[in-house]
Protein backbone atom coordinates (compact mmCIF):
# COMPACT_ATOMS: atom_id res chain seq x y z
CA UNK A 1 0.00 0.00 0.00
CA UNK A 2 2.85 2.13 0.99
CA UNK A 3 4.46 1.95 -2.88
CA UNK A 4 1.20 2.45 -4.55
CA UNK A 5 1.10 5.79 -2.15
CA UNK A 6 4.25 6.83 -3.13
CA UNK A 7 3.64 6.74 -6.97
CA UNK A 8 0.45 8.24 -6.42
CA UNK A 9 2.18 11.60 -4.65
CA UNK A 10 4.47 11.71 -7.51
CA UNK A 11 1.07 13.11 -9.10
CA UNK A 12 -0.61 14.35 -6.50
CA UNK A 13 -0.39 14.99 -2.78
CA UNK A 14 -1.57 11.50 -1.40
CA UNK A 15 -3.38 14.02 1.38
CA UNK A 16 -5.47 14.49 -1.05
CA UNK A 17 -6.65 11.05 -1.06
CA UNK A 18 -7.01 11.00 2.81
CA UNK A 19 -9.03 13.51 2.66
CA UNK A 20 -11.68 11.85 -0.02
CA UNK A 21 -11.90 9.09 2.19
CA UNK A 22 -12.48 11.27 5.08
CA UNK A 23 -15.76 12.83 2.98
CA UNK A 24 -16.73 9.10 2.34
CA UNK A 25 -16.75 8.49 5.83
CA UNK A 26 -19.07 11.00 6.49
CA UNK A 27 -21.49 10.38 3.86
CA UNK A 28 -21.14 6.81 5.12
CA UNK A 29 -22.17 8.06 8.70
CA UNK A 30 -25.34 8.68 7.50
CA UNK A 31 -27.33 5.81 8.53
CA UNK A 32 -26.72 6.83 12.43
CA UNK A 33 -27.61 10.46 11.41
CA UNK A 34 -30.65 11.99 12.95
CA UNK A 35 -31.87 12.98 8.97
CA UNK A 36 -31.60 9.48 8.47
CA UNK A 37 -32.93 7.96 11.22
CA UNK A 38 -35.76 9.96 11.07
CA UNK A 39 -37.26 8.75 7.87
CA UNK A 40 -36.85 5.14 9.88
CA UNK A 41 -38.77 6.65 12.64
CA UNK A 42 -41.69 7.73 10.55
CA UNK A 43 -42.16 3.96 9.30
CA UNK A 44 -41.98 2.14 12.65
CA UNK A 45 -44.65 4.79 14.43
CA UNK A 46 -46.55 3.92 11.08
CA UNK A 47 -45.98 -0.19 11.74
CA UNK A 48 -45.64 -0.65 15.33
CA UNK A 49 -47.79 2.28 16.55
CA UNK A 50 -45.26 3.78 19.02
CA UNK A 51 -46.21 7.92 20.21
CA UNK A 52 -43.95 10.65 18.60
CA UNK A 53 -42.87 11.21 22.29
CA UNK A 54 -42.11 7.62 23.41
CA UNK A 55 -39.50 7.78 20.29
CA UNK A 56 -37.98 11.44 20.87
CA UNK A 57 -37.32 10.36 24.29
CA UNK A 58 -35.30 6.58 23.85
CA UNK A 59 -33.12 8.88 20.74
CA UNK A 60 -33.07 11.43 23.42
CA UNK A 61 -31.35 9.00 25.79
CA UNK A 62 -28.92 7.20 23.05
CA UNK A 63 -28.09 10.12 21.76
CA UNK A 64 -26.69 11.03 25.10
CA UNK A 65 -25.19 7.60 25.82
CA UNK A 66 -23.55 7.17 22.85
CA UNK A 67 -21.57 10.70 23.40
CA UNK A 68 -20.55 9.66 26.50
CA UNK A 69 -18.69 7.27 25.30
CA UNK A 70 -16.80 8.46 22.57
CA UNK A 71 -14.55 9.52 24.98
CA UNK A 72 -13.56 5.66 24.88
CA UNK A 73 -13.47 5.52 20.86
CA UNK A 74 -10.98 9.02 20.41
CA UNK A 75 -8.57 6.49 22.97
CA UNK A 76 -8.79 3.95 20.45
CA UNK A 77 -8.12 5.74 17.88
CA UNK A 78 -4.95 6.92 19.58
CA UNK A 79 -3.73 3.47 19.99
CA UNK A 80 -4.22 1.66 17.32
CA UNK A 81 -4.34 4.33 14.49
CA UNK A 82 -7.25 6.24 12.37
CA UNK A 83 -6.64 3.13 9.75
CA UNK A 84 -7.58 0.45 12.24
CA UNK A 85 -10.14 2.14 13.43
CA UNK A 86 -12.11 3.14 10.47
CA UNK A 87 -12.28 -0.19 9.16
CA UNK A 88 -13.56 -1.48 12.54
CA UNK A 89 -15.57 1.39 12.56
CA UNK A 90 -17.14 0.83 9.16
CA UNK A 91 -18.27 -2.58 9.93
CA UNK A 92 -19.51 -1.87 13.10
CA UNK A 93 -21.89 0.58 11.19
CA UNK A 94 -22.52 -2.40 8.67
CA UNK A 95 -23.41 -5.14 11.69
CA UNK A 96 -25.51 -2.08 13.09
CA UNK A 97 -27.54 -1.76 10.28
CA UNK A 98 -28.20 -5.43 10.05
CA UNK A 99 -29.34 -5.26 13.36
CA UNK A 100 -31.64 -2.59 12.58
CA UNK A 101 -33.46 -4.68 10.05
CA UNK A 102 -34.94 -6.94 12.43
CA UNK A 103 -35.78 -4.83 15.28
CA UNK A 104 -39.75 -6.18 16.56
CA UNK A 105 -40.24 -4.23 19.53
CA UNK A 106 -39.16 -0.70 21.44
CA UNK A 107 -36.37 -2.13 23.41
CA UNK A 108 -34.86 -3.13 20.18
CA UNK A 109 -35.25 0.05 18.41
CA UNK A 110 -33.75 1.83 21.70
CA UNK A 111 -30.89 -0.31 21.33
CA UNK A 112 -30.55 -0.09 17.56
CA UNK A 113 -30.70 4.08 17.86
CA UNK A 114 -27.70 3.40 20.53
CA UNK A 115 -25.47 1.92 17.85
CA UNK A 116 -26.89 3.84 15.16
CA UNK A 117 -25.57 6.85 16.62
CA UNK A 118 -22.56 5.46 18.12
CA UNK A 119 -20.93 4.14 15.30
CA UNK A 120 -22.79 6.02 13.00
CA UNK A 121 -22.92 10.22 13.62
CA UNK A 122 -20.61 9.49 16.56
CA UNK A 123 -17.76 7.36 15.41
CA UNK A 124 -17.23 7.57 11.45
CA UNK A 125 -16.84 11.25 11.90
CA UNK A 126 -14.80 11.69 14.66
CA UNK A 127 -12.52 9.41 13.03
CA UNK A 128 -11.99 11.11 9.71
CA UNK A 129 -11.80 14.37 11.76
CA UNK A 130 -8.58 12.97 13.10
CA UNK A 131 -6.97 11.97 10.08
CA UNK A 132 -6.93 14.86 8.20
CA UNK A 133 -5.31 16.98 10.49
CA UNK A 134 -2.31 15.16 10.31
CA UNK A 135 -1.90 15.71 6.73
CA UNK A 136 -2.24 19.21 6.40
CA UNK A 137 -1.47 22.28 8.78
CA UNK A 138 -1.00 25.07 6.40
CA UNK A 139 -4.10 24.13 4.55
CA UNK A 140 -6.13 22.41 7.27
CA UNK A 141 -9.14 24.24 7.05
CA UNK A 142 -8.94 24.18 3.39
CA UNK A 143 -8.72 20.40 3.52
CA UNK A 144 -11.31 20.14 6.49
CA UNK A 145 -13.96 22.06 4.53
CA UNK A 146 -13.63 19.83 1.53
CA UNK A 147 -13.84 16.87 3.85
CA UNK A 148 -17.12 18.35 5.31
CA UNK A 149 -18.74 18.31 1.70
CA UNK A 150 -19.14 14.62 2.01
CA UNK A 151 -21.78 14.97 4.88
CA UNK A 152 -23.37 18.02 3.03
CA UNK A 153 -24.14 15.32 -0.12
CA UNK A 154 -25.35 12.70 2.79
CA UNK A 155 -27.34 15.49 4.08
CA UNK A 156 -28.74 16.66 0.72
CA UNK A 157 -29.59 13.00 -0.96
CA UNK A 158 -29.81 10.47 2.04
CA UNK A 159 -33.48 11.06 3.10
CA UNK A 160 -34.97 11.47 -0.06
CA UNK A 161 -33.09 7.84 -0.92
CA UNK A 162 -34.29 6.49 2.38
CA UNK A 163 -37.57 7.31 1.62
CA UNK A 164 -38.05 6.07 -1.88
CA UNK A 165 -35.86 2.48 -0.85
CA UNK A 166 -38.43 2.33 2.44
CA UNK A 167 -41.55 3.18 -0.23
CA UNK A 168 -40.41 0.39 -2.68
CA UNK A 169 -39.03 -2.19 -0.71
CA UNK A 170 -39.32 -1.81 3.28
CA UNK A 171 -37.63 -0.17 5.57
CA UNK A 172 -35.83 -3.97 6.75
CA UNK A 173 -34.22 -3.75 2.95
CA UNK A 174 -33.30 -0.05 3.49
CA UNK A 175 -31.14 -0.51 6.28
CA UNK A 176 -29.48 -4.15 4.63
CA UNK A 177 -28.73 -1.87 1.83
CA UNK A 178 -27.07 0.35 3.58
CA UNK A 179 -24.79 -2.32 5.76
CA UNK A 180 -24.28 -4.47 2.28
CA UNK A 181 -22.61 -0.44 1.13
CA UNK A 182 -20.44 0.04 3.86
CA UNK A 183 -18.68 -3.51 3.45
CA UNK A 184 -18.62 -3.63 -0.13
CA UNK A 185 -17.87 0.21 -0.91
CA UNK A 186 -16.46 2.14 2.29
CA UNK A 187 -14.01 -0.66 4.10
CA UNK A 188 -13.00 -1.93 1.26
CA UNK A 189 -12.07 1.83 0.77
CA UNK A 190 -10.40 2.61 3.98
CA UNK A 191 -8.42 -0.85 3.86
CA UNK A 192 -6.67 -0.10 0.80
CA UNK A 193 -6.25 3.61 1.19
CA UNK A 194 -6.05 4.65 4.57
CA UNK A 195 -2.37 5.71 5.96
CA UNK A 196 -2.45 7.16 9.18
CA UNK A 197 0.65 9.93 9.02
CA UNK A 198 2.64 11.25 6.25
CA UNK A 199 5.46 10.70 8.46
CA UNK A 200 4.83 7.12 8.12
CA UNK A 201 5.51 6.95 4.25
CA UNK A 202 8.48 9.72 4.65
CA UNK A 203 6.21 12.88 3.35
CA UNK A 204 5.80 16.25 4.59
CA UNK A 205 2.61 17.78 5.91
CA UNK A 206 0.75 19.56 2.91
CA UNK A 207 2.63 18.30 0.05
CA UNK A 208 6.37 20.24 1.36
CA UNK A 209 9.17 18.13 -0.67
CA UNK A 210 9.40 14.98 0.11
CA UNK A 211 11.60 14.51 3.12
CA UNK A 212 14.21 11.78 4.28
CA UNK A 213 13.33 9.31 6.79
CA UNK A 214 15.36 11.96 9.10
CA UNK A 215 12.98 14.53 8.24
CA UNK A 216 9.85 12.50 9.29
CA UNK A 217 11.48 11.38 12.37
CA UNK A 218 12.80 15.31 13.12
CA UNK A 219 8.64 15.74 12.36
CA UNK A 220 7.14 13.26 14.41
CA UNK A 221 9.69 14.30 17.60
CA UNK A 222 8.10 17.98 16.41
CA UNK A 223 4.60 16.19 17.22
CA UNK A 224 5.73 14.53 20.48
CA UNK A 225 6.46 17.87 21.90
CA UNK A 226 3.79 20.34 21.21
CA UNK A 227 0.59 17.42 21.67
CA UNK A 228 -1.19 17.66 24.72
CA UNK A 229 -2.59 14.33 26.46
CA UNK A 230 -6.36 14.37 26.96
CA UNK A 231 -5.34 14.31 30.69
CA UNK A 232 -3.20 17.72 30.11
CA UNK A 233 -5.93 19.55 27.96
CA UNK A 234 -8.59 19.36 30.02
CA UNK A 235 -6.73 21.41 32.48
CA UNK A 236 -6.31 24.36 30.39
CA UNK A 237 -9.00 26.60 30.04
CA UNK A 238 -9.11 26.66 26.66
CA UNK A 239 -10.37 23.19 26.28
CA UNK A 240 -13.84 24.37 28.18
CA UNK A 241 -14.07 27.47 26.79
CA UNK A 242 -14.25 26.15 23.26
CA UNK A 243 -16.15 23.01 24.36
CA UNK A 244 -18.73 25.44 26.06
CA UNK A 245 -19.02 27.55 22.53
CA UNK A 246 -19.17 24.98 20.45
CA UNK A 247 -22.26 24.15 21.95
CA UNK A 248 -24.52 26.72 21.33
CA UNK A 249 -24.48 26.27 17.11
CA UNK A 250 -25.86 22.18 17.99
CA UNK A 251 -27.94 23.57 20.43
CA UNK A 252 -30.10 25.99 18.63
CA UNK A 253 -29.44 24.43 15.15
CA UNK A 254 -31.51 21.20 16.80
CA UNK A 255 -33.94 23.01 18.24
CA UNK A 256 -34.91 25.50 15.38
CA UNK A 257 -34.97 22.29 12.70
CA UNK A 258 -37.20 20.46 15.28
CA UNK A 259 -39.69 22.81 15.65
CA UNK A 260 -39.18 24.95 12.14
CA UNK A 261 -42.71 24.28 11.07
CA UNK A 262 -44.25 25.57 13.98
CA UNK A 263 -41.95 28.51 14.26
CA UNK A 264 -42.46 29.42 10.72
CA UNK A 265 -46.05 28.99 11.06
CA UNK A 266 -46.39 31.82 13.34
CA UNK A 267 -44.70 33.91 10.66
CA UNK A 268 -46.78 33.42 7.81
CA UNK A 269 -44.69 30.99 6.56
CA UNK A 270 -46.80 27.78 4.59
CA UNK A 271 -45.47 24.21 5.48
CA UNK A 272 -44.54 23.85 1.89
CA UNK A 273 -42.42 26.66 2.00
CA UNK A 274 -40.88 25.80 5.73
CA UNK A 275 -40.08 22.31 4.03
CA UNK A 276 -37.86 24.19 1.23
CA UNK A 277 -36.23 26.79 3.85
CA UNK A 278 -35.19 24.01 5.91
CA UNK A 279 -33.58 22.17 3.45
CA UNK A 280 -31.30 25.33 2.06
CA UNK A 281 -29.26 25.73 5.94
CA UNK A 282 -26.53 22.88 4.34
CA UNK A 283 -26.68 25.32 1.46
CA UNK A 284 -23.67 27.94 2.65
CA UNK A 285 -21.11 24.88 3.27
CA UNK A 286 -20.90 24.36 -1.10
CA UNK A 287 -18.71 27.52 -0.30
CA UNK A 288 -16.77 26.88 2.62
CA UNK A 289 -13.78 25.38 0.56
CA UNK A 290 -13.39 29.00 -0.97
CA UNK A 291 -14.06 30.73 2.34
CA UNK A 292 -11.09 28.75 3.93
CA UNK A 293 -8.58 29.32 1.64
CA UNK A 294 -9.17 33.35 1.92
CA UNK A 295 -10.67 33.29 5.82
CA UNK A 296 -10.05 30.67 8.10
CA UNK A 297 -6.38 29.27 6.66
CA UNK A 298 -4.96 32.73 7.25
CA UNK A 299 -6.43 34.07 10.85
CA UNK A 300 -5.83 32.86 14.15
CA UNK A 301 -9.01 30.33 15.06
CA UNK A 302 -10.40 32.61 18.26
CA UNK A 303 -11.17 35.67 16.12
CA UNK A 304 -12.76 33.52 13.39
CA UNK A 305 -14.78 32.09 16.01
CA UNK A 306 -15.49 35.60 17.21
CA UNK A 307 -17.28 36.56 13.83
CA UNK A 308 -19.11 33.73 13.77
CA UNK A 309 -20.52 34.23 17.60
CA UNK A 310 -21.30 37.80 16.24
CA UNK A 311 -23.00 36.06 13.31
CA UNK A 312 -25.29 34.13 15.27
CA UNK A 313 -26.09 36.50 17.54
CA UNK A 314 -27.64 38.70 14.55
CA UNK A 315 -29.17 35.37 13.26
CA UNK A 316 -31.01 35.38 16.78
CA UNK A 317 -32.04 38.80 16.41
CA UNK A 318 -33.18 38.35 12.73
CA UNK A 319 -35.46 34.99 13.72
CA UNK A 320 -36.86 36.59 16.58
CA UNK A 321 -38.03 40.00 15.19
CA UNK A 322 -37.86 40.51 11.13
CA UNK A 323 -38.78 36.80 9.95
CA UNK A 324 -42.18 37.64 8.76
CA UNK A 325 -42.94 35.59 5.50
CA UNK A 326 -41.24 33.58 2.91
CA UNK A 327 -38.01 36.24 1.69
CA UNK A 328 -37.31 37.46 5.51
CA UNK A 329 -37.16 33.29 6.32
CA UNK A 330 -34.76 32.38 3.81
CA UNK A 331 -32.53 35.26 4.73
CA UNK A 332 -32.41 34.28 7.69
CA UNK A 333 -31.74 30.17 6.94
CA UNK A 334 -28.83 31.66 4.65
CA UNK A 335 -26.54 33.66 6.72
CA UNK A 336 -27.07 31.56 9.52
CA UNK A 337 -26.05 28.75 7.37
CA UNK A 338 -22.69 30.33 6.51
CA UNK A 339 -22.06 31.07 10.57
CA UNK A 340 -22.46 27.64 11.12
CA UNK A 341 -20.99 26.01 8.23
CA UNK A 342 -17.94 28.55 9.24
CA UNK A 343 -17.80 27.67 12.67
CA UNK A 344 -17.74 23.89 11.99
CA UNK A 345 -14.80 23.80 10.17
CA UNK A 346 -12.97 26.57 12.42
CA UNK A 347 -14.07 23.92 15.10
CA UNK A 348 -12.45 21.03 13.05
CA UNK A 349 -9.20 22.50 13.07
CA UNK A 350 -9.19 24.17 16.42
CA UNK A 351 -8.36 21.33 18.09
CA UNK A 352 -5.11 19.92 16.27
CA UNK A 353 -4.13 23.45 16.24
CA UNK A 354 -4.42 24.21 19.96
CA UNK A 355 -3.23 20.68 21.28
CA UNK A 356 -1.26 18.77 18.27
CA UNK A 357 -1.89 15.65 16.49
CA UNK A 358 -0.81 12.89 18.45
CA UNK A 359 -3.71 12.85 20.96
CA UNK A 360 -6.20 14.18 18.91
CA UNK A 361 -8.37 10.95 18.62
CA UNK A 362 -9.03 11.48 22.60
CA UNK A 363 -9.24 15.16 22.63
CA UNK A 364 -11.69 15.31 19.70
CA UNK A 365 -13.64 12.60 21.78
CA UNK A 366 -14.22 13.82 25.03
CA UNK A 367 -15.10 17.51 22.91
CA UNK A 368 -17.58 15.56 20.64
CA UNK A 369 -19.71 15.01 24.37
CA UNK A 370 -20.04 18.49 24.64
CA UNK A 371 -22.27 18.91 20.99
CA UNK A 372 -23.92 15.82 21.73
CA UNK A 373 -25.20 16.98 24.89
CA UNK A 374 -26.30 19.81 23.34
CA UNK A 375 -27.81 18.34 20.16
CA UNK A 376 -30.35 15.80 22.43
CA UNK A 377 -31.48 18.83 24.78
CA UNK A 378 -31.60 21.43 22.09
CA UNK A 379 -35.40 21.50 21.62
CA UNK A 380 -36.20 21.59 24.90
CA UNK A 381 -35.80 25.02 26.04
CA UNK A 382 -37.51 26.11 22.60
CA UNK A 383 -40.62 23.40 23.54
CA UNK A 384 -40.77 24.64 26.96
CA UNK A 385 -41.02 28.81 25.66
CA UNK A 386 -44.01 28.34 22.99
CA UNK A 387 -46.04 25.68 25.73
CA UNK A 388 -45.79 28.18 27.89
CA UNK A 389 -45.60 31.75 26.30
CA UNK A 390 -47.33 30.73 22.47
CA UNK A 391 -44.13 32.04 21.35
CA UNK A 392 -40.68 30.89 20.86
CA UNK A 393 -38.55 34.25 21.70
CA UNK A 394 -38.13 33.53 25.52
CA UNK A 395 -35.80 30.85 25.02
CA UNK A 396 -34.07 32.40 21.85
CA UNK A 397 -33.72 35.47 23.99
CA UNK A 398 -31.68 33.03 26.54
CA UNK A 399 -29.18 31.82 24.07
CA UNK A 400 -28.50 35.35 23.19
CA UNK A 401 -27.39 35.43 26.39
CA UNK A 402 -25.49 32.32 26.16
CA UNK A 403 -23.99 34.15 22.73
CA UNK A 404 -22.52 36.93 24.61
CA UNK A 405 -20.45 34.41 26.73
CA UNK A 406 -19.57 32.47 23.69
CA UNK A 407 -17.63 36.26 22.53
CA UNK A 408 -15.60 36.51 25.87
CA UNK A 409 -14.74 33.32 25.56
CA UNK A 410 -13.46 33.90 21.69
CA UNK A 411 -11.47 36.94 22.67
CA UNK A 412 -9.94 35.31 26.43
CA UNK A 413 -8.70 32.07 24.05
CA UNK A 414 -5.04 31.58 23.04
CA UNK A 415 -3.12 28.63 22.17
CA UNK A 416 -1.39 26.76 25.27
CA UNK A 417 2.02 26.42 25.52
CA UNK A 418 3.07 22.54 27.25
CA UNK A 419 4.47 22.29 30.11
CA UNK A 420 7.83 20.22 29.96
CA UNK A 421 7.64 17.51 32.24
């Protein structure tokens, strides 16, 4: 594998490659995503008869499980490599699916959402998330944002295939499709592709000349020193202050998508229309490759994260007072769209910028909890404002408050130095 690598970066930076497996990965973490599931969720209530609420609150509780333990997978990753563990990965997802196929009763589905979300929106994108930052540093966001247009495709054309494979020939075939794809397509994929350094191979992050085997090792000492063990970030400040922002874009991104046609309806908006709105908030990432190379590749991450707290905070302001029909909606679903497709990658590369590579798998886990967390109680606070006010401003009002923290937290950030031991 190793050779064919090598004659491949004699064309082109074998990076390159990584990071079109890493988009594969996420569109192949689709089946534990909650656009996904949900078309799943639609036929069972329809077959077994289950209440809307009875469902929301067992994905409520795997949601929450599974993000607690990913903590467990980013140590994994750390030991045994991001090529090991996206192959196990992928046909864990696969045996997952299978499972899925026969579920007959509530405990089952529970059980199925737990490994659905696990392997699936849990692992197979926290794994790719720590494989490209190895290969580039110059160009990481660059690299990161093309990465992310995998999940946009899953995002865009998942559902509507769920839908019409669930239509045609059952929702049991739908998910055995999907685990027949990852084993034939994605880990056949990863197995033949997947290397987990440059340094490995004797390259240079983002495509520098090739290097000698003194270079690499010069690189990987370079590693050694500046990464941070999970045990050492969490004691910096930094690690909770960005953990703590990056939940607020999960947060209200959940909630607003889980009760858009409600919220629109109270602006004149027609359920037709809400259904097309909805679907254009992926719409701003298309750019983010170009917005990376100009933006986030050249600016230190705290002030890009800045903007984009600034961003949301007008979003806030723009949903709770000016969305009043069809235009003022999609204005709104647009530029908030571009602060979170902005912050996601800023988030991806955060990370390996602040603490280094060699942990990363662990780091990237234990931070994952925080937008998991988020993503399960998201729609509560916005549930628990229109039940009791007929409106949904009281609780948008409260994460402009949680905004305004999110900016002292940008602007206190800097990257932390390690302590020699």
């Amino acid at each position: 594998m190793q050779s064919i690598a090598l004659k491949l970066n004699k064309k082109l930076y074998y990076g390159w490659i990584i990071v079109a497996v890493s988009a594969l990965s996420l569109f192949f973490s689709a089946p534990g995503q909650t656009f996904s599931i949900s078309v799943f969720i639609d036929a069972w209530r329809t077959e077994f008869g289950y209440s809307s609420s009875l469902m929301s609150a067992g994905y409520m509780v795997a949601t929450v499980a599974s993000g607690s333990l990913l903590v467990i997978m980013g140590k994994l990753v750390d030991k045994f490599g991001q090529r090991v563990m996206m192959i196990t990965v992928g046909i864990m997802l696969a045996l997952s699916a299978f499972y899925n196929s026969y579920v007959m009763n509530i405990g089952m589905i529970f059980f199925g959402f737990f490994l659905l979300r696990y392997f699936g929106q849990g692992s197979m994108t926290l794994v790719p998330h720590s494989l490209v930052p190895q290969w580039f540093e110059k160009k990481r966001a660059f690299a990161m944002s093309i990465e992310n247009l995998g999940g946009l495709l899953a995002t865009l054309s998942v559902p509507a295939l769920n839908y019409w494979m669930i239509t045609n020939f059952g929702w049991q075939n739908a998910f055995r499709f999907w685990g027949v794809a990852l084993l034939v397509v994605f880990v056949p994929v990863a197995f033949f592709t997947v290397i987990n350094r440059p340094e490995d191979i004797n390259l240079q992050m983002d495509g520098e000349e090739n290097g000698s085997e003194k270079d690499a090792l010069e690189a990987l000492e370079k590693m050694n020193r500046e990464s941070f063990m999970l045990s050492e970030a969490i004691r910096t400040k930094e690690f909770w202050f960005i953990g703590l922002m990056s939940i607020i874009v999960p947060m209200f991104s959940t909630g607003v998508t889980f009760h858009f046609f409600e919220m629109m309806a109270l602006r004149d908006v027609s359920r037709d229309h809400a259904a097309f709105i909805i679907g254009m908030l992926a719409f701003p990432a298309f750019f983010m490759p170009f917005v990376a190379r100009m933006l986030i590749d050249k600016y230190q991450p705290k002030y890009i994260f800045l903007i984009t707290q600034i961003m949301i905070m007008l979003s806030m302001i723009w949903l709770a007072f000016f969305v009043s029909g069809f235009i003022t909606a999609i204005g709104f679903i647009l530029f908030y769209g571009t602060a979170v497709a902005i912050q996601v990658v800023t988030l991806n590369i955060i990370w390996p910028t602040y603490f280094g590579r060699k942990y990363i798998g662990s780091i990237r886990g234990a931070a994952q909890v925080f937008m998991v967390v988020s993503t399960a109680v998201g729609p509560l606070p916005l549930g628990l404002s229109y039940d009791i006010t007929g409106s949904f401003n009281v609780a948008i009002y409260a994460m402009m408050g949680l905004v305004v923290f999110a900016m002292f937290m940008a602007i206190s950030i800097k990257k932390p130095i390690k302590t020699e031991m």
